[in-house]
C-alpha atoms as a PDB file:
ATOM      1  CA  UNK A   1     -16.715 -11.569   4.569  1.00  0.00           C
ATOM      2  CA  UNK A   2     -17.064  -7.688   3.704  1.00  0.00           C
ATOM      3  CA  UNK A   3     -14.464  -5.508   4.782  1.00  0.00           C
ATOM      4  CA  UNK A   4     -14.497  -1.610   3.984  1.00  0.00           C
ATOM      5  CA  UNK A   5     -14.952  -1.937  -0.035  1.00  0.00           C
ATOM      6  CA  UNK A   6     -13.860  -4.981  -1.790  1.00  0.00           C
ATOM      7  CA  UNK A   7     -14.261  -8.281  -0.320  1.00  0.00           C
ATOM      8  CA  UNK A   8     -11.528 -10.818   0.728  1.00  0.00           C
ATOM      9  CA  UNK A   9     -10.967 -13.246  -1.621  1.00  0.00           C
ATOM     10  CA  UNK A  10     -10.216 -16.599   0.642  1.00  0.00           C
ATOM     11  CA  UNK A  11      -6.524 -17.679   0.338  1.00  0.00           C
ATOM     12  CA  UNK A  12      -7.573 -21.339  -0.593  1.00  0.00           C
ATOM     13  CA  UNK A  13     -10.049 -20.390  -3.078  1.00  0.00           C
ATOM     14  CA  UNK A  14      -7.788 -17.907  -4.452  1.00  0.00           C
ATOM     15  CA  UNK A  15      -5.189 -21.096  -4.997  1.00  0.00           C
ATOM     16  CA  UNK A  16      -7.927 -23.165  -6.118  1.00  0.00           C
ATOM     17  CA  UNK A  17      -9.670 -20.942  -8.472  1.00  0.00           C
ATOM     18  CA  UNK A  18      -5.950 -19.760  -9.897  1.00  0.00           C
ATOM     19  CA  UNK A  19      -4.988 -22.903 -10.373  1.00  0.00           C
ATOM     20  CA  UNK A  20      -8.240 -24.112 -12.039  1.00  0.00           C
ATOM     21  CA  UNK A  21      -8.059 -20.622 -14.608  1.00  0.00           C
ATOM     22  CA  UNK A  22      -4.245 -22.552 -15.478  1.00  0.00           C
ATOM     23  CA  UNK A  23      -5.207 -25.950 -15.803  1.00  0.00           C
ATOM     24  CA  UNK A  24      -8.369 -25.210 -17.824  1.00  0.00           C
ATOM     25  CA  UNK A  25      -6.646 -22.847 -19.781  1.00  0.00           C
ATOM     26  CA  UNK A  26      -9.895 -20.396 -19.524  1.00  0.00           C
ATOM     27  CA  UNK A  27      -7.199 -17.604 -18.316  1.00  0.00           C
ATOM     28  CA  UNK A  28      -3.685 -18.950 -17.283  1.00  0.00           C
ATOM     29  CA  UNK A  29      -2.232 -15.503 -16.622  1.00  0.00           C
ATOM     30  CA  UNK A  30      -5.097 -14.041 -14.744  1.00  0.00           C
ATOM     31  CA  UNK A  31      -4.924 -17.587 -12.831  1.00  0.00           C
ATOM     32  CA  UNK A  32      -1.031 -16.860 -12.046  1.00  0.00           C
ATOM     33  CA  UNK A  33      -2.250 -13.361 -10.759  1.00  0.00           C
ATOM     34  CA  UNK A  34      -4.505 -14.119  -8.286  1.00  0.00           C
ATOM     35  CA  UNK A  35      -2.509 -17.347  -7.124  1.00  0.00           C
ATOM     36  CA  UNK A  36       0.790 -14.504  -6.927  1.00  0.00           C
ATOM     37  CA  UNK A  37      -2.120 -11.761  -5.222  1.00  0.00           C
ATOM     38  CA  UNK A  38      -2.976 -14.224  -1.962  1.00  0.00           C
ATOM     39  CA  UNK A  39       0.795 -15.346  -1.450  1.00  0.00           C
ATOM     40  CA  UNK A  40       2.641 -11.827  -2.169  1.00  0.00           C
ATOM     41  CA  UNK A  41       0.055  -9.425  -0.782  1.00  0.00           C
ATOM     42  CA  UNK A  42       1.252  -6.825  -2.990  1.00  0.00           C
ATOM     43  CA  UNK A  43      -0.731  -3.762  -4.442  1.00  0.00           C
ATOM     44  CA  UNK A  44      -2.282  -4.457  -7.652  1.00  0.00           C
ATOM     45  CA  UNK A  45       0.364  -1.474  -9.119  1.00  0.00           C
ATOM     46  CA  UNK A  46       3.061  -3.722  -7.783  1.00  0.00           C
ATOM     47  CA  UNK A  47       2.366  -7.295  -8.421  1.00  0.00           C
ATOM     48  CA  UNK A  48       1.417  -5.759 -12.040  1.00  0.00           C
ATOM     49  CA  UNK A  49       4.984  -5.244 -12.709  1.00  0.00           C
ATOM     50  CA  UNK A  50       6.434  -8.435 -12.022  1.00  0.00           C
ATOM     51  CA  UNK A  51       8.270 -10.530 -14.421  1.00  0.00           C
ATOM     52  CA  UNK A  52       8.692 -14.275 -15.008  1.00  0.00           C
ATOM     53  CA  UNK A  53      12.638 -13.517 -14.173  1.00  0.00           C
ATOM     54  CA  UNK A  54      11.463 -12.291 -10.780  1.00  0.00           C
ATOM     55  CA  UNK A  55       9.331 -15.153  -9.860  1.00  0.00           C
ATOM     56  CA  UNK A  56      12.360 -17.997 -11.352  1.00  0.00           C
ATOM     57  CA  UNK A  57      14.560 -16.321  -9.095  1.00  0.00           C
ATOM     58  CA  UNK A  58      12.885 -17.453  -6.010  1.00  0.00           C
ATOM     59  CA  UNK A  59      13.716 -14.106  -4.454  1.00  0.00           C
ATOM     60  CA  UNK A  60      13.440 -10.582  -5.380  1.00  0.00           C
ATOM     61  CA  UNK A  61      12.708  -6.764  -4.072  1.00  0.00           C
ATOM     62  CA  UNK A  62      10.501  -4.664  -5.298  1.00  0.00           C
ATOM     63  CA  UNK A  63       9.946  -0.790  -4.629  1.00  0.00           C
ATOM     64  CA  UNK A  64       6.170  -0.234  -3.690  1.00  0.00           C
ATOM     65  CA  UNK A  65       4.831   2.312  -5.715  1.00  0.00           C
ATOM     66  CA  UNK A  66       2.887   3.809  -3.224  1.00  0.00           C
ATOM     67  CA  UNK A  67       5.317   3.738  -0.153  1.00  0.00           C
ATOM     68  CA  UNK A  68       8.534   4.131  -2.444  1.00  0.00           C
ATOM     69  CA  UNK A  69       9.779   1.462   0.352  1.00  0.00           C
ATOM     70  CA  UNK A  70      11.764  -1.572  -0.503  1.00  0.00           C
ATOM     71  CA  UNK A  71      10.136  -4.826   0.027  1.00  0.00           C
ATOM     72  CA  UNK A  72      11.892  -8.335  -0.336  1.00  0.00           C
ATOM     73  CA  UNK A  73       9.859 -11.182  -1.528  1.00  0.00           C
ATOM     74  CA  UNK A  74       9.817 -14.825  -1.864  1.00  0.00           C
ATOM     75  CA  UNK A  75       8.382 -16.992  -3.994  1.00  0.00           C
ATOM     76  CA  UNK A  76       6.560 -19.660  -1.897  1.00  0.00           C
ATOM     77  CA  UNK A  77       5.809 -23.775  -3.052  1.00  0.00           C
ATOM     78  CA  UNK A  78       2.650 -22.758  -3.687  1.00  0.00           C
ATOM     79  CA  UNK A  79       3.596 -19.735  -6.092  1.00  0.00           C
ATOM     80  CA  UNK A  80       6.463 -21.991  -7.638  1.00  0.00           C
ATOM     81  CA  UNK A  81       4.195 -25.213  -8.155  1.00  0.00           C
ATOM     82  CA  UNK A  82       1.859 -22.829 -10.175  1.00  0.00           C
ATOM     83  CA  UNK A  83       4.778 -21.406 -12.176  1.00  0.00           C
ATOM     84  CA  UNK A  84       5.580 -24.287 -13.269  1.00  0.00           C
ATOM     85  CA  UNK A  85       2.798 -24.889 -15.320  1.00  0.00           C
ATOM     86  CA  UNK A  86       3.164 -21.550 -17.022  1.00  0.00           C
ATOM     87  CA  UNK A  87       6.550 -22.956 -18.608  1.00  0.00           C
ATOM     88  CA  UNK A  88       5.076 -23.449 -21.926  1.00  0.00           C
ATOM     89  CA  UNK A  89       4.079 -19.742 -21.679  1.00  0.00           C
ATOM     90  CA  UNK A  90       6.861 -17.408 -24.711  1.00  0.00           C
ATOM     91  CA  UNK A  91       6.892 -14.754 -22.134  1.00  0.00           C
ATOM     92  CA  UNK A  92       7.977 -17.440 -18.944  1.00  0.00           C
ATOM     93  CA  UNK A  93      10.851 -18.206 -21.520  1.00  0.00           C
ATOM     94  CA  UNK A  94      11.962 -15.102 -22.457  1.00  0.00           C
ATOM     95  CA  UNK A  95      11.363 -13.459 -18.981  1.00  0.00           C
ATOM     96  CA  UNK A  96       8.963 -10.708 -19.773  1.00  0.00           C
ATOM     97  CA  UNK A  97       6.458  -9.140 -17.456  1.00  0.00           C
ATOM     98  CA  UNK A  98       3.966 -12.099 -16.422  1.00  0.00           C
ATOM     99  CA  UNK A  99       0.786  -9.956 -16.080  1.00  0.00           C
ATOM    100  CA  UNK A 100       0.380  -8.878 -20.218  1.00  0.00           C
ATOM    101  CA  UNK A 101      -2.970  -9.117 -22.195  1.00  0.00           C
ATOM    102  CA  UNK A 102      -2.970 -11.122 -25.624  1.00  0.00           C
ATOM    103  CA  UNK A 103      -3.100  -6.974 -27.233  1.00  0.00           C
ATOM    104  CA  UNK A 104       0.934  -7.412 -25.416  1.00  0.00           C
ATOM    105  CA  UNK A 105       0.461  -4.433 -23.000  1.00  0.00           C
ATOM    106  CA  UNK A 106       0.470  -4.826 -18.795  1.00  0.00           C
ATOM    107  CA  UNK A 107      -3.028  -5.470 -18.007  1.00  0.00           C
ATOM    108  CA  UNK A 108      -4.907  -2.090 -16.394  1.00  0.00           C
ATOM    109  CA  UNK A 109      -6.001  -2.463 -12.709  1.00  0.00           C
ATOM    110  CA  UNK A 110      -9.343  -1.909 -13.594  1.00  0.00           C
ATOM    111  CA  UNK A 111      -9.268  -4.748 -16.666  1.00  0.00           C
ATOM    112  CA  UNK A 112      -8.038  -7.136 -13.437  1.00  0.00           C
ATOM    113  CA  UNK A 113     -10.999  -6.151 -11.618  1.00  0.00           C
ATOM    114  CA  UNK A 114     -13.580  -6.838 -14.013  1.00  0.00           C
ATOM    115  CA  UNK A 115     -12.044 -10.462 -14.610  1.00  0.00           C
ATOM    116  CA  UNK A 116     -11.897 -11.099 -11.173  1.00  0.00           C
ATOM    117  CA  UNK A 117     -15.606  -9.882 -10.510  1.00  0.00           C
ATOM    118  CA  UNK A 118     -16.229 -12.553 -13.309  1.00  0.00           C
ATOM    119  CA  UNK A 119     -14.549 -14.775 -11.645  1.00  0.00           C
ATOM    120  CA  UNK A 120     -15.285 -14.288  -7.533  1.00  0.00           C
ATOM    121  CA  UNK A 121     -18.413 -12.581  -8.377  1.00  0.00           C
ATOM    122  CA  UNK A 122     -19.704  -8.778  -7.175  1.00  0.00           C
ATOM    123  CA  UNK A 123     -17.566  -6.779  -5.018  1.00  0.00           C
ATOM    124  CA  UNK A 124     -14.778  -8.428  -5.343  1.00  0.00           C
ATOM    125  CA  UNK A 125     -11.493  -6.627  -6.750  1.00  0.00           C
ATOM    126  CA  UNK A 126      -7.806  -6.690  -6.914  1.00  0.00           C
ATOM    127  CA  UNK A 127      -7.478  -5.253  -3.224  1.00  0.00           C
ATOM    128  CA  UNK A 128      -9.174  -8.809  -2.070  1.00  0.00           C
ATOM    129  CA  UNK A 129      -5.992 -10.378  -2.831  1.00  0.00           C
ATOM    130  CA  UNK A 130      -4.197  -7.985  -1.094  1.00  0.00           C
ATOM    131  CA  UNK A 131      -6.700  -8.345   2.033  1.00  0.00           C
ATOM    132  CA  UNK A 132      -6.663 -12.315   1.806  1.00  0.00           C
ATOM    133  CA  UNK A 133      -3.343 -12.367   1.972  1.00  0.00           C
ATOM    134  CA  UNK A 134      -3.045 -10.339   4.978  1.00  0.00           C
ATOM    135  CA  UNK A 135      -6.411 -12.608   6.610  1.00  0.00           C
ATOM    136  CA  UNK A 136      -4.107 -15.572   5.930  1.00  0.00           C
ATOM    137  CA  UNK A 137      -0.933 -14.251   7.529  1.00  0.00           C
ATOM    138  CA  UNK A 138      -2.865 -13.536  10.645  1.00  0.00           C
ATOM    139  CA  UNK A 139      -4.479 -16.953  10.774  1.00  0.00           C
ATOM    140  CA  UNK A 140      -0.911 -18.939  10.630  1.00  0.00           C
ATOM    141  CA  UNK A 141       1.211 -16.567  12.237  1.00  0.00           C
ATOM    142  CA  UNK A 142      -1.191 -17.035  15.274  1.00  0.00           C
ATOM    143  CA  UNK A 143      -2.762 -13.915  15.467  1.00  0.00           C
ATOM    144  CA  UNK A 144       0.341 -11.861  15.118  1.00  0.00           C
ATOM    145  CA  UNK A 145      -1.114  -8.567  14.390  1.00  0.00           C
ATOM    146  CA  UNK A 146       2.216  -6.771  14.796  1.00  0.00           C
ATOM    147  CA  UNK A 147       3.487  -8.989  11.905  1.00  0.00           C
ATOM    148  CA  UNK A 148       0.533  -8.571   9.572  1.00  0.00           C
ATOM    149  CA  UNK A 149       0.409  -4.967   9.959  1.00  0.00           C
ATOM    150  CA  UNK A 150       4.905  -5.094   9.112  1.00  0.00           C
ATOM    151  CA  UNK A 151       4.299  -6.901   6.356  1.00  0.00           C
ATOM    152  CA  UNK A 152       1.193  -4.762   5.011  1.00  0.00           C
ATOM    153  CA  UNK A 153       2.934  -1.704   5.947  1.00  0.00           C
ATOM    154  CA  UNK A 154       0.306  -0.234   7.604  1.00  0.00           C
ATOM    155  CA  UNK A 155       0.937   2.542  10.713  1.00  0.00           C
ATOM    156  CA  UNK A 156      -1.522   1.696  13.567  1.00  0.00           C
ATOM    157  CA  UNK A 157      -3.027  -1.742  14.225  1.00  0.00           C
ATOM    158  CA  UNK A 158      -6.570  -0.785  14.476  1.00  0.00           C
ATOM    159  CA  UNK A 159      -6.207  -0.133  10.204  1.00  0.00           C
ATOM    160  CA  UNK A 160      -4.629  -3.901  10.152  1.00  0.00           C
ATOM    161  CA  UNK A 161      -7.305  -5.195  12.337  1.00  0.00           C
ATOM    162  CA  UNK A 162     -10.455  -3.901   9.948  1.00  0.00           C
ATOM    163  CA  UNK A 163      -8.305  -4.602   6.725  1.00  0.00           C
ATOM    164  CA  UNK A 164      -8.181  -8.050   7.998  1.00  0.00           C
ATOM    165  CA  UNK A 165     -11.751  -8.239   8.919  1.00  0.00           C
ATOM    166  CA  UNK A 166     -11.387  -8.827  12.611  1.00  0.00           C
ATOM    167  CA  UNK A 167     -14.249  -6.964  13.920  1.00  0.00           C
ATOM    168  CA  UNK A 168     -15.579  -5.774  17.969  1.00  0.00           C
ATOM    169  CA  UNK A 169     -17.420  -9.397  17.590  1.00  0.00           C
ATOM    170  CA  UNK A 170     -14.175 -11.456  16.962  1.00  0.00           C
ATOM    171  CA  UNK A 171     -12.710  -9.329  19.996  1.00  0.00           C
ATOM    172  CA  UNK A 172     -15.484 -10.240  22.393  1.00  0.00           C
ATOM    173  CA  UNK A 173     -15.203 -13.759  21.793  1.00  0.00           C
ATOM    174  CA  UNK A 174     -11.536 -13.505  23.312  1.00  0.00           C
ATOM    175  CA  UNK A 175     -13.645 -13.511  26.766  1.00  0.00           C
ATOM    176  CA  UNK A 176     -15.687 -16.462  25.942  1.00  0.00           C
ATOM    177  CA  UNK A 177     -12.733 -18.359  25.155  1.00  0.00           C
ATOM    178  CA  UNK A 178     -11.063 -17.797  28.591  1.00  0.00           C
ATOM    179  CA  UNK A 179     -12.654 -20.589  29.838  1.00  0.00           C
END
């Protein structure tokens, strides 16, 4: 599914192919991104700056870098179950920033893109997180736009609605399905 620039990267393959960067051991910390990405639906600048002390603590708030707004989070089963195979990690120990190359600086939004085009493939980027997220929370909350577009912070609807990748198509089924 295309929507406006990057593609959505699927919830469940975002778990799956997280999990399988851990347990392979191919990329553990870009796995623990993307698995954090379809659960938190941060901004890449955000979810960037989280730490291992963060996610332990089940709950935190964070100030959005581009809003400046406030924003409580919770770490989900599925986010804890894959933090706890990043216990063996130095930095899950000591607490540091979870996001951190092997050169021991935060990773660069566009260095997370190109892994995740290696991994998902062409046209795929950071923001597909962000967008599958945000796909997912409007599947289980049925359809609760009003929700999706709170937690996203966006202002109008009809921004959620194309983020989301509900289209004029989706829409016109509604009528089909009256009956």
């Amino acid at each position: 599914m295309v929507i406006e620039g990057s593609k959505v990267i699927d919830y469940d393959l975002g778990v799956k192919e997280g999990n399988r960067l851990i347990d392979s051991g191919e990329n553990p910390t870009l796995g623990l991104l993307i698995v954090c990405g379809v659960n938190f639906g941060l901004r890449i600048s955000d979810l960037l700056g989280i730490s291992y002390d963060q996610l332990k603590s089940g709950e935190f708030v964070i100030n959005e870098k581009k809003t400046g707004k406030r924003r409580n989070m919770v770490v989900n089963a599925c986010v804890q179950e894959t933090l706890d195979k990043m216990k063996g990690e130095i930095r899950y120990q000591l607490g540091g920033k979870c996001f951190v190359s092997q050169k021991g600086g935060v990773y660069s939004p566009q260095h997370i893109n190109r892994m995740l085009r290696k991994v998902f493939g062409h046209g795929y980027s950071s923001h597909g997180l962000r967008k599958g997220f945000g796909r997912r929370l409007y599947d289980k909350s049925d359809k609760n736009l009003a929700l999706v577009q709170m937690q996203l912070q966006h202002m109008n609807p009809s921004d959620t609605l194309k983020y989301i990748g509900v289209t004029q198509e989706n829409l016109n089924q509604c009528f089909h399905d009256l009956i």
